[in-house]
Protein backbone atom coordinates (compact mmCIF):
# COMPACT_ATOMS: atom_id res chain seq x y z
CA UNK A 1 0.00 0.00 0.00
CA UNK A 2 1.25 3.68 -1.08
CA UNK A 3 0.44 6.42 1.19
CA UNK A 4 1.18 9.65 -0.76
CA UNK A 5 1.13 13.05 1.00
CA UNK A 6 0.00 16.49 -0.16
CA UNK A 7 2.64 18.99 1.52
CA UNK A 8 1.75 22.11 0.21
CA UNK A 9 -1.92 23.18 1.39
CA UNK A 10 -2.64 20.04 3.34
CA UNK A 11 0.22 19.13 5.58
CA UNK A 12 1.76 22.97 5.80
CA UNK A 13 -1.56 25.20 5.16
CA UNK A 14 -0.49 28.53 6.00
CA UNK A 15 -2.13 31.16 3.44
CA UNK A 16 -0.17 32.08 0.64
CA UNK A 17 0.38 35.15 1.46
CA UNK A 18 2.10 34.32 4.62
CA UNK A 19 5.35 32.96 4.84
CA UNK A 20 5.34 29.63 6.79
CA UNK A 21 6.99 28.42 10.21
CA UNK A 22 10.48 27.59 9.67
CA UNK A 23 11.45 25.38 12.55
CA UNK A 24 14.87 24.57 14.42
CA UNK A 25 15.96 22.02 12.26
CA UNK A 26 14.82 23.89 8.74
CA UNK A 27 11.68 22.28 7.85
CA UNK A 28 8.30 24.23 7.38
CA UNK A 29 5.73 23.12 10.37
CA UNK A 30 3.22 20.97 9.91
CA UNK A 31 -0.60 21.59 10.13
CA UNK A 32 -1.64 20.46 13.70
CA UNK A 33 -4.94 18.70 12.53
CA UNK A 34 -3.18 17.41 9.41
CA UNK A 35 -0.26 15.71 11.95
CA UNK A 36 -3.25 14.34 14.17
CA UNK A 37 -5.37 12.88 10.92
CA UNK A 38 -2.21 11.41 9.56
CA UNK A 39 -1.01 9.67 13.29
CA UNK A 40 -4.83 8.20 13.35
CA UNK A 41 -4.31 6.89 9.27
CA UNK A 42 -1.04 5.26 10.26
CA UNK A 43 -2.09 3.87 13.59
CA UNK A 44 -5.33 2.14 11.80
CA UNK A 45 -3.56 0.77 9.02
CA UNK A 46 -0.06 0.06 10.52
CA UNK A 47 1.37 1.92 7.92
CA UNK A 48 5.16 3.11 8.16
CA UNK A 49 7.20 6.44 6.80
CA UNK A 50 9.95 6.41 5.38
């Protein structure tokens, strides 16, 4: 099974006319809800990122 993930707009959903949150490490932050929804996909299928 292939899980594929919409980054821009779904997973970082800040408006496009604001720049989004650059964290610590360089990466943009993820949508809250979009983290939660994804954690509850992967626990219900058993699913694993790479």
């Amino acid at each position: 099974m292939v899980l594929s993930l919409d980054i821009d707009g779904v997973m970082v959903s800040d408006n496009s006319w604001r720049s989004p949150n650059i964290l610590a490490d360089n990466f943009v932050e993820f949508n809250p809800k979009a983290v939660k929804a994804l954690n509850m996909i992967l626990n219900e299928t058993h699913l694993t990122l790479f």
